[in-house]
N, C-alpha and C. Protein backbone atom coordinates (compact mmCIF):
# COMPACT_ATOMS: atom_id res chain seq x y z
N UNK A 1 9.49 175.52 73.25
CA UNK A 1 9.90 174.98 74.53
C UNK A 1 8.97 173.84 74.88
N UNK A 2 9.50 172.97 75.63
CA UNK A 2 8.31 171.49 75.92
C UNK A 2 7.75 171.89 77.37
N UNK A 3 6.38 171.73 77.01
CA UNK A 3 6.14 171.82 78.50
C UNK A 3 5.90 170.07 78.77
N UNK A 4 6.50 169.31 78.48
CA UNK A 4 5.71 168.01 78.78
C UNK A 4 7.49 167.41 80.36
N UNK A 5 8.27 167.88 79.93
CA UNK A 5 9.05 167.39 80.32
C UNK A 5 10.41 168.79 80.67
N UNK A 6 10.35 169.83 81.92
CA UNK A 6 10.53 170.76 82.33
C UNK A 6 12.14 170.79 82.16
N UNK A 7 12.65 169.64 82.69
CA UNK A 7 14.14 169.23 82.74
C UNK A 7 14.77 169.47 81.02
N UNK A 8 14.12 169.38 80.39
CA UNK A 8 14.77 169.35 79.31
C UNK A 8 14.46 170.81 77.93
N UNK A 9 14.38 171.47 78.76
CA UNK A 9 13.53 172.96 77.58
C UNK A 9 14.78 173.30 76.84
N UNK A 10 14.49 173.70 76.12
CA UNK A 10 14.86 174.63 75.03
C UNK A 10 14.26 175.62 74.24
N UNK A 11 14.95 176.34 73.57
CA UNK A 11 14.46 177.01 73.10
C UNK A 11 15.32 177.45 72.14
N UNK A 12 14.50 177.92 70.62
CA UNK A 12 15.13 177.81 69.41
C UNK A 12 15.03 179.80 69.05
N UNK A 13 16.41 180.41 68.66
CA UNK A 13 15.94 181.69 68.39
C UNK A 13 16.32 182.44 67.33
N UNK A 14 15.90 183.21 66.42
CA UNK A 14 16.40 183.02 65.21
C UNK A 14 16.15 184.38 64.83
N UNK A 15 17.56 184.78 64.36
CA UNK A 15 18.09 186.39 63.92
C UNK A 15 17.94 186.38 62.48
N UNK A 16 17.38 186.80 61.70
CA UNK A 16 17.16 187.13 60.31
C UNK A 16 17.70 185.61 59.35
N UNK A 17 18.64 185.13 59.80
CA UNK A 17 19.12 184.01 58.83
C UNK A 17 20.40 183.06 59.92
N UNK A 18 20.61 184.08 61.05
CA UNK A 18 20.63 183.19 62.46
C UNK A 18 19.64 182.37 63.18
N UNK A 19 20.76 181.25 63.47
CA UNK A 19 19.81 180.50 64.83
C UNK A 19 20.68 180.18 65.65
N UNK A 20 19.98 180.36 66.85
CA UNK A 20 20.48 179.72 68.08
C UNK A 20 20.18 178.85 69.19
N UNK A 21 20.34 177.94 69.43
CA UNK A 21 19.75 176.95 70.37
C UNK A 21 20.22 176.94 71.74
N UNK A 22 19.13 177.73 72.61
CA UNK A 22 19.63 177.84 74.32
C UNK A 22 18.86 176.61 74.98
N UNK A 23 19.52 175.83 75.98
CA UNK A 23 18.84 174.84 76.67
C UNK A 23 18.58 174.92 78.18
N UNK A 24 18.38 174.27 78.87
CA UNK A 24 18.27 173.79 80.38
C UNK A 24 17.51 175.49 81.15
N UNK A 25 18.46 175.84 81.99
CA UNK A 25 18.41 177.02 82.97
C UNK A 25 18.01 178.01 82.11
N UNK A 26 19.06 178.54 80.55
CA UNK A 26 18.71 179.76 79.99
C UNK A 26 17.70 179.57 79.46
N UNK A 27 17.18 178.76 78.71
CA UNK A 27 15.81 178.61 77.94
C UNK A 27 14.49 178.87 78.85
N UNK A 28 14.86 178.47 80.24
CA UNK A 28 14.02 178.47 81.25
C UNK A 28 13.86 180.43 81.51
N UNK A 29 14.54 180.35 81.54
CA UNK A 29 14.68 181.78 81.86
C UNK A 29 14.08 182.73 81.62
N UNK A 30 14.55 182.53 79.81
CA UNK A 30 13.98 183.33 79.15
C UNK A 30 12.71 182.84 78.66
N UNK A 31 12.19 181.88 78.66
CA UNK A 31 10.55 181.65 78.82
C UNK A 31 9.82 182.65 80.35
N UNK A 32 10.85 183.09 81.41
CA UNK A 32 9.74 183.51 82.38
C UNK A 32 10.15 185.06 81.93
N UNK A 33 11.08 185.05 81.50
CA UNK A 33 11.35 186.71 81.29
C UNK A 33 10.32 186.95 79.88
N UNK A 34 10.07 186.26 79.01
CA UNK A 34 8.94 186.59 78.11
C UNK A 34 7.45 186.77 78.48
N UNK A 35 7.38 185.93 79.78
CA UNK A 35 6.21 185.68 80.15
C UNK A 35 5.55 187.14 81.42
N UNK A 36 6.70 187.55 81.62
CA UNK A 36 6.82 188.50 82.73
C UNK A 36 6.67 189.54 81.65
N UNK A 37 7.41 190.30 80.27
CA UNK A 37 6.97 191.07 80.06
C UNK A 37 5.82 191.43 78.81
N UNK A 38 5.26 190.15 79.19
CA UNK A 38 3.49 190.31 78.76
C UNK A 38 3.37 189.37 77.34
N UNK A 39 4.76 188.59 76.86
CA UNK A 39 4.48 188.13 75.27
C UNK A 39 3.68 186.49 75.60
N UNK A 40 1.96 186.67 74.56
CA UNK A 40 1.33 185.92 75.13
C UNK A 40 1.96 184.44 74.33
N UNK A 41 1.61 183.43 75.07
CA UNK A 41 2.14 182.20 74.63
C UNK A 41 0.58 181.27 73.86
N UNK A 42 1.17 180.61 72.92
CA UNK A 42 0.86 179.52 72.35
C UNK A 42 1.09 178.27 72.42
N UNK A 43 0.26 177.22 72.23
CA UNK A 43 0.26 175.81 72.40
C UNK A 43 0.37 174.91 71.89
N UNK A 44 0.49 173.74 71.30
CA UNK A 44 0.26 172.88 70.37
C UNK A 44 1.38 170.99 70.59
N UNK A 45 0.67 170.24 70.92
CA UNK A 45 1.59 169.01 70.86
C UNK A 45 2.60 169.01 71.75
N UNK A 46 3.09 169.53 73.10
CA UNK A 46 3.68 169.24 73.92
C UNK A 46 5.01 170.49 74.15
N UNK A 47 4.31 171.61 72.98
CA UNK A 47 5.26 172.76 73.11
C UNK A 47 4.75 174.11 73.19
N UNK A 48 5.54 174.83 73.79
CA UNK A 48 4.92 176.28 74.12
C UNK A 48 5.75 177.16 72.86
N UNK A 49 4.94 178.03 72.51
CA UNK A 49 5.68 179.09 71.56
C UNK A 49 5.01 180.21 71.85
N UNK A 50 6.49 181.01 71.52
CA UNK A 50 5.93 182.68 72.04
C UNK A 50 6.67 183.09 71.04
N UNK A 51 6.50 184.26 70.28
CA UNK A 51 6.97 185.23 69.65
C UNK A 51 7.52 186.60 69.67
N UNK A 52 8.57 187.00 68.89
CA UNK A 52 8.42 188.37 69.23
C UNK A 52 9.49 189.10 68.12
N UNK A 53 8.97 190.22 67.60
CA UNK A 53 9.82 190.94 66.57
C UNK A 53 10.34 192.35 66.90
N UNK A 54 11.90 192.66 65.96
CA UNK A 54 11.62 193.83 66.19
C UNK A 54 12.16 194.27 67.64
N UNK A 55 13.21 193.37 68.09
CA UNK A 55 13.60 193.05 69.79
C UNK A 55 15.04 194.73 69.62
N UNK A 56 14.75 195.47 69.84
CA UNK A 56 16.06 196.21 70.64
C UNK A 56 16.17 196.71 72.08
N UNK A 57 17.32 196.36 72.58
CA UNK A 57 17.58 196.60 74.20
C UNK A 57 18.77 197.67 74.09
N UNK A 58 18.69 198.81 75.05
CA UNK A 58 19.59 199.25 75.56
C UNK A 58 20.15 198.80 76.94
N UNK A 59 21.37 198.68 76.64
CA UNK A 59 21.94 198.29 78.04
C UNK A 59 22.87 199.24 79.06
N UNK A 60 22.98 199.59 80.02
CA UNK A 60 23.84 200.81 81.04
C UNK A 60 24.36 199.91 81.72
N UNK A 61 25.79 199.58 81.52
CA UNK A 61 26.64 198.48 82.53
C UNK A 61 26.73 199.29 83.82
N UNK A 62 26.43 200.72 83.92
CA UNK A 62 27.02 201.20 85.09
C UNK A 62 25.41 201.15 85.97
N UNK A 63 24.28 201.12 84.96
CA UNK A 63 22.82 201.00 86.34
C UNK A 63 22.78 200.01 86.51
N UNK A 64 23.37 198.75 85.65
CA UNK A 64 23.46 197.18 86.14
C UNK A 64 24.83 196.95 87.30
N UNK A 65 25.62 197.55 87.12
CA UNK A 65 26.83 197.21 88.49
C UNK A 65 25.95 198.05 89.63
N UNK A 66 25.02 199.01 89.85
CA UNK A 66 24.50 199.26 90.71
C UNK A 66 23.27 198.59 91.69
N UNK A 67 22.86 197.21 90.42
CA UNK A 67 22.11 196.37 91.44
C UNK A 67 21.25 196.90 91.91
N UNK A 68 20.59 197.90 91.49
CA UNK A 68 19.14 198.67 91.81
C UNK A 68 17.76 198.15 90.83
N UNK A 69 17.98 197.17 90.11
CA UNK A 69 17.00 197.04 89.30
C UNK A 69 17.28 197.71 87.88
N UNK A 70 18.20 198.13 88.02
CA UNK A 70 18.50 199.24 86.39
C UNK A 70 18.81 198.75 85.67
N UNK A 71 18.82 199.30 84.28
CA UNK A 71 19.94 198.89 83.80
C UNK A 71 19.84 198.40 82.06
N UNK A 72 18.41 197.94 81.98
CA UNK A 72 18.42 197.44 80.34
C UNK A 72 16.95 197.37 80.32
N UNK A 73 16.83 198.13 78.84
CA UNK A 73 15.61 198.44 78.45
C UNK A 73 15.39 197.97 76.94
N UNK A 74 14.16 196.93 76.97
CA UNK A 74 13.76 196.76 76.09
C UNK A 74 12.74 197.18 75.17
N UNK A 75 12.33 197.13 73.66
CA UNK A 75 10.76 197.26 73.21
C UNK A 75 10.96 195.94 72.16
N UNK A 76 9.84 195.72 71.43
CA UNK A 76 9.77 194.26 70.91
C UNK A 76 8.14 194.56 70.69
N UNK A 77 7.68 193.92 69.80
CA UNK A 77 6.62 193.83 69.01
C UNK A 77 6.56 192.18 69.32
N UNK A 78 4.88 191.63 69.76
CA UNK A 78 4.38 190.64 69.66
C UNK A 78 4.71 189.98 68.34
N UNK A 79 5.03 188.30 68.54
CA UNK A 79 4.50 188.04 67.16
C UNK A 79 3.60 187.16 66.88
N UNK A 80 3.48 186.26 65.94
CA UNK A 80 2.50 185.42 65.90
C UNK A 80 2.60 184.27 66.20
């Protein structure tokens, strides 16, 4: 992700031999949702990188239509 220029982030994410390229709002996003659940970030030349392996979420559509905070649970291993 660039931190030099906020308007324009992205972020590159890559499933075993997938990739996917999220931009603007979602990239943003999910840089604070990584950052919120503790994956530490790295620096270098005008970009931030964070890692992480090993990502499974359960999801409960019915504790998420309840809008209580519920609803999807992750674990994930730091990476490098």
């Amino acid at each position: 992700m660039s931190d030099v220029d906020i308007t324009a982030r992205s972020c590159d994410l890559t499933f075993n031999t997938h990739k996917r390229t999220i931009t603007g709002r979602g990239a943003n996003e999910l840089y604070g949702t990584l950052a919120v659940a503790g994956v530490m970030s790295g620096a270098a030349a005008g970009t931030i990188t964070e890692s992480i392996m090993k990502l499974e979420c359960t999801i409960d559509p019915m504790a998420i239509k309840e809008k209580a905070g519920g609803g999807a649970t992750c674990m994930f291993e730091t990476g490098e």
